[in-house]
N, C-alpha and C. Protein backbone atom coordinates (compact mmCIF):
# COMPACT_ATOMS: atom_id res chain seq x y z
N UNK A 1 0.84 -1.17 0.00
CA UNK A 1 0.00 0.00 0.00
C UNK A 1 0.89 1.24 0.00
N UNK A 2 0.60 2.19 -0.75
CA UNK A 2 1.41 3.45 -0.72
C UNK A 2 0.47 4.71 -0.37
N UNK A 3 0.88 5.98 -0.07
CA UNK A 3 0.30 7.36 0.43
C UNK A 3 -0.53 7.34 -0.54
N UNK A 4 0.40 7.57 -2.20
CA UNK A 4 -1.04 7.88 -3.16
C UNK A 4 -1.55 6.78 -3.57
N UNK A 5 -2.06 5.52 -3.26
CA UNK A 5 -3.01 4.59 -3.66
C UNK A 5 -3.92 4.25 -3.43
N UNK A 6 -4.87 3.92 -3.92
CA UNK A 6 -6.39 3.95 -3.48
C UNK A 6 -6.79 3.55 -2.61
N UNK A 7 -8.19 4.34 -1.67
CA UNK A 7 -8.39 4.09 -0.79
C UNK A 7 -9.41 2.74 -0.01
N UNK A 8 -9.18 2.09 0.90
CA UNK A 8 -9.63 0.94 1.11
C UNK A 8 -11.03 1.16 1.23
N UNK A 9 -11.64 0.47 1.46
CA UNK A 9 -13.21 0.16 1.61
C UNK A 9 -13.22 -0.09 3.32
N UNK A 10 -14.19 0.62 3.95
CA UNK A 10 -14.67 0.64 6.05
C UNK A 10 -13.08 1.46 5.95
N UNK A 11 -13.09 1.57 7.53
CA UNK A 11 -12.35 2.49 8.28
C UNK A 11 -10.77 2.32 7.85
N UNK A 12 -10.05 3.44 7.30
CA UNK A 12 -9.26 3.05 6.67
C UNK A 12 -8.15 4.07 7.27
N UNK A 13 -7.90 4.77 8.28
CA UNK A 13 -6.91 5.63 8.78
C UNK A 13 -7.75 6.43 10.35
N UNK A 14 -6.66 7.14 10.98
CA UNK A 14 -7.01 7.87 11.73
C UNK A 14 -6.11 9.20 12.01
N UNK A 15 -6.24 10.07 13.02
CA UNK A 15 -5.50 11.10 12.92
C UNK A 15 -5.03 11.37 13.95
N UNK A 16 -3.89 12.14 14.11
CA UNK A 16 -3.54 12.81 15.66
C UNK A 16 -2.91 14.29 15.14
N UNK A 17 -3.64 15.16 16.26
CA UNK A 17 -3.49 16.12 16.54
C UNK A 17 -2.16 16.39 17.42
N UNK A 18 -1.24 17.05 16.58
CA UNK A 18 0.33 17.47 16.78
C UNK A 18 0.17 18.46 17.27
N UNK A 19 1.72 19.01 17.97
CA UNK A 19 2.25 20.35 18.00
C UNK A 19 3.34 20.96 17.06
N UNK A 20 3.76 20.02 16.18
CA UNK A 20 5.15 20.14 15.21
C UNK A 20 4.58 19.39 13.99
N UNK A 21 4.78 19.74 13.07
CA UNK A 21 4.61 18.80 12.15
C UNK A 21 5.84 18.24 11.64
N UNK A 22 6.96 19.14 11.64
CA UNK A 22 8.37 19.29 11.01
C UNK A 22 9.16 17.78 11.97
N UNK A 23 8.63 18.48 13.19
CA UNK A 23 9.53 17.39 14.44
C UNK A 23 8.76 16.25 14.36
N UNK A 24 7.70 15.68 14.35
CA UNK A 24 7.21 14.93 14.07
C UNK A 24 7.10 13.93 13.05
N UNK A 25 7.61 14.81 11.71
CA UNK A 25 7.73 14.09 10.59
C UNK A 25 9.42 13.91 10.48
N UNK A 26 10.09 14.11 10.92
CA UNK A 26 11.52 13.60 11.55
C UNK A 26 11.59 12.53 11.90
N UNK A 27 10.77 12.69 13.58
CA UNK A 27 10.87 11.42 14.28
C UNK A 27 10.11 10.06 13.84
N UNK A 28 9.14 10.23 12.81
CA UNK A 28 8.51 8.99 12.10
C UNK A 28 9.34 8.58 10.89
N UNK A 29 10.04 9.41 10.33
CA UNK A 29 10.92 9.32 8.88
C UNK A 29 12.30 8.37 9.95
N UNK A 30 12.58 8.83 10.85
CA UNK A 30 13.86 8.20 12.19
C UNK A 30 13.44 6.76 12.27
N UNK A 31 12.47 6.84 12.14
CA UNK A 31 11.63 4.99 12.73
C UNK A 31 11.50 4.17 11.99
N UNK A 32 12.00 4.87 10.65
CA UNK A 32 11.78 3.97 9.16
C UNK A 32 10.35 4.00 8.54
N UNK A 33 9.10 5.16 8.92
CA UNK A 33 8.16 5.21 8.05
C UNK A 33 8.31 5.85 6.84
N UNK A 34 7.86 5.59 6.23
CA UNK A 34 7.83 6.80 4.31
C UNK A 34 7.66 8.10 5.13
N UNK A 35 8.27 8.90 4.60
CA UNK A 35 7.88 10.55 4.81
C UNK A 35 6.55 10.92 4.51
N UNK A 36 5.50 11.83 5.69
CA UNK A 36 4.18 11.93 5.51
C UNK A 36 3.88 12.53 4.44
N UNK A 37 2.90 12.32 3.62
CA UNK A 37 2.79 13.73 2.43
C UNK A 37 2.24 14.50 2.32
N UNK A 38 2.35 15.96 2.14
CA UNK A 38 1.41 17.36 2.10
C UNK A 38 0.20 16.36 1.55
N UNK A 39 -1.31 17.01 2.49
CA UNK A 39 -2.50 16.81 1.41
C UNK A 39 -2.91 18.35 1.18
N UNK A 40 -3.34 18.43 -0.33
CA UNK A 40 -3.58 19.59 -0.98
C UNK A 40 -5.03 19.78 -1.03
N UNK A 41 -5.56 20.32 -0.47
CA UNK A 41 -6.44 20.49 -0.07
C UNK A 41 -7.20 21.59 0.36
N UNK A 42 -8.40 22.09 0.02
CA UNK A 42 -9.01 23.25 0.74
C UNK A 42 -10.22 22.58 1.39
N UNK A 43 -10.23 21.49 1.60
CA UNK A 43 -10.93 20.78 2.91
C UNK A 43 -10.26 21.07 4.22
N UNK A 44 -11.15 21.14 5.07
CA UNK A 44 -10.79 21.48 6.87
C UNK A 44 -10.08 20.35 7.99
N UNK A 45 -9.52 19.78 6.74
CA UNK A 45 -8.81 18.41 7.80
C UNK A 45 -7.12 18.43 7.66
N UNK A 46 -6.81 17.28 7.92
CA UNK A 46 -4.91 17.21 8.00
C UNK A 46 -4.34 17.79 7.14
N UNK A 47 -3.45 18.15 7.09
CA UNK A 47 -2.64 18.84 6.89
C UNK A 47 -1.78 17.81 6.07
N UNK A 48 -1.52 16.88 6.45
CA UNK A 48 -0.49 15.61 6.24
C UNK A 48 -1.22 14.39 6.31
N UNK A 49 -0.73 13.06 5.87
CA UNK A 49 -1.16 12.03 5.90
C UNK A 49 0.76 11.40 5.76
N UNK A 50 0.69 10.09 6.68
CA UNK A 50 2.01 9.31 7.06
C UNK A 50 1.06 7.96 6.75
N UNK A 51 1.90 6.53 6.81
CA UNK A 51 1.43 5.35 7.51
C UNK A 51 2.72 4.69 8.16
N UNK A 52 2.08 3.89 8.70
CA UNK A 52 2.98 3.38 9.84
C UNK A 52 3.46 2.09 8.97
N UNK A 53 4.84 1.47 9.64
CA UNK A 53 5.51 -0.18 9.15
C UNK A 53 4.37 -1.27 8.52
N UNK A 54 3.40 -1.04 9.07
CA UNK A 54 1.97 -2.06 8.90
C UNK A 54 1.38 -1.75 7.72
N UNK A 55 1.17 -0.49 7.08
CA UNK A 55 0.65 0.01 5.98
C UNK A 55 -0.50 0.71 6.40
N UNK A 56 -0.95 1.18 7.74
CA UNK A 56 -1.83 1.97 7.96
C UNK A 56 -1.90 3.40 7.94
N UNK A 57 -2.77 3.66 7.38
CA UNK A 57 -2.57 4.98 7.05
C UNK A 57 -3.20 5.76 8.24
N UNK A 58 -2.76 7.03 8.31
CA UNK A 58 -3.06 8.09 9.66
C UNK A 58 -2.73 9.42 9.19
N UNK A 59 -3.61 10.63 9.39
CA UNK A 59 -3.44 11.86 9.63
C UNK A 59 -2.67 12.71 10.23
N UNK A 60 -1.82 13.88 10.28
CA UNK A 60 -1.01 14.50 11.35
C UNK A 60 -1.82 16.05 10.66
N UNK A 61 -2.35 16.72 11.93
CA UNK A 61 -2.61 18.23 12.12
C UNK A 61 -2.26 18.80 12.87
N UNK A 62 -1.42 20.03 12.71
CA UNK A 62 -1.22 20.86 13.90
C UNK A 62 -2.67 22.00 13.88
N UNK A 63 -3.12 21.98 13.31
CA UNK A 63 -4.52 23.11 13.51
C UNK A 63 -5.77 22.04 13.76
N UNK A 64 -5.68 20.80 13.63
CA UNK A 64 -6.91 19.90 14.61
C UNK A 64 -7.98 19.43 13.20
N UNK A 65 -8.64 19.15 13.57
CA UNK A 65 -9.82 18.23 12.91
C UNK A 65 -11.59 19.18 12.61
N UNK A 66 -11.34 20.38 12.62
CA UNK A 66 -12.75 20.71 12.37
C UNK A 66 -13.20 21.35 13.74
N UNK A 67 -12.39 21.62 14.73
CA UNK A 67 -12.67 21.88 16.06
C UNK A 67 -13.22 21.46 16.76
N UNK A 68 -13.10 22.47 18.02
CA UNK A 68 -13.44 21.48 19.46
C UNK A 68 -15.15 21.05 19.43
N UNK A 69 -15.22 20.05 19.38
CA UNK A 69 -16.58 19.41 19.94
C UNK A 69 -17.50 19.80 21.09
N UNK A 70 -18.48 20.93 20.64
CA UNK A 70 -19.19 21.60 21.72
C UNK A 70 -19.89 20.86 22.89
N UNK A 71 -19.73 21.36 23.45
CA UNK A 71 -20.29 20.63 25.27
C UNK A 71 -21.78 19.93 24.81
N UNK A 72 -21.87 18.81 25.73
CA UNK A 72 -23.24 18.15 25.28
C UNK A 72 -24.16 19.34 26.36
N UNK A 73 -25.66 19.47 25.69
CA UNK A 73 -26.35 20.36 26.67
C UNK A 73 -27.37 19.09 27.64
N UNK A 74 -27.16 18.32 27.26
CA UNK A 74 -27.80 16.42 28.35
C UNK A 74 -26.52 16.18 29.35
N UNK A 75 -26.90 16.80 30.37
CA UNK A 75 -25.39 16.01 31.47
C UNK A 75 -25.91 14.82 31.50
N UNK A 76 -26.53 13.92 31.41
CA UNK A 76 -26.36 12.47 31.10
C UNK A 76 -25.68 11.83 30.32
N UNK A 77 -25.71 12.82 29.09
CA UNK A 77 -24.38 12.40 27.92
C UNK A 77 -25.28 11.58 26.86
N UNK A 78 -26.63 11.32 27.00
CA UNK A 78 -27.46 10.22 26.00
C UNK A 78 -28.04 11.37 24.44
């Protein structure tokens, strides 16, 4: 599986919210992953996309996912 190859079918990556992208994409390139690649994009998501030794693919943002998830107004949480 590679960065630009098509995408799998069900849940196929996830993301984490950084503070570096630069240091980050160092220390995963250090570990022996492929270097993450710019996504070009004027969608509101990552910034980057990496995968890990396994071939899973994952997100890196330093500006986050669409923002913070507003307070539930049910303190039960249902």
């Amino acid at each position: 599986m590679r960065l630009d190859g098509e995408t799998p079918v069900g849940m196929n990556h996830f993301g984490f919210h950084i503070e570096d992208t630069a240091a980050t994409s160092e220390a995963l390139t250090a570990a022996g992953t492929p270097k993450p690649a710019e996504r070009f994009t004027a969608r509101p998501f990552a910034e980057y996309r990496a995968m890990d030794p396994e071939g899973n693919w994952f997100d890196l943002s330093e500006h986050g996912f669409g923002g913070a998830r507003p307070p539930s107004s049910d303190p039960a949480g249902s």
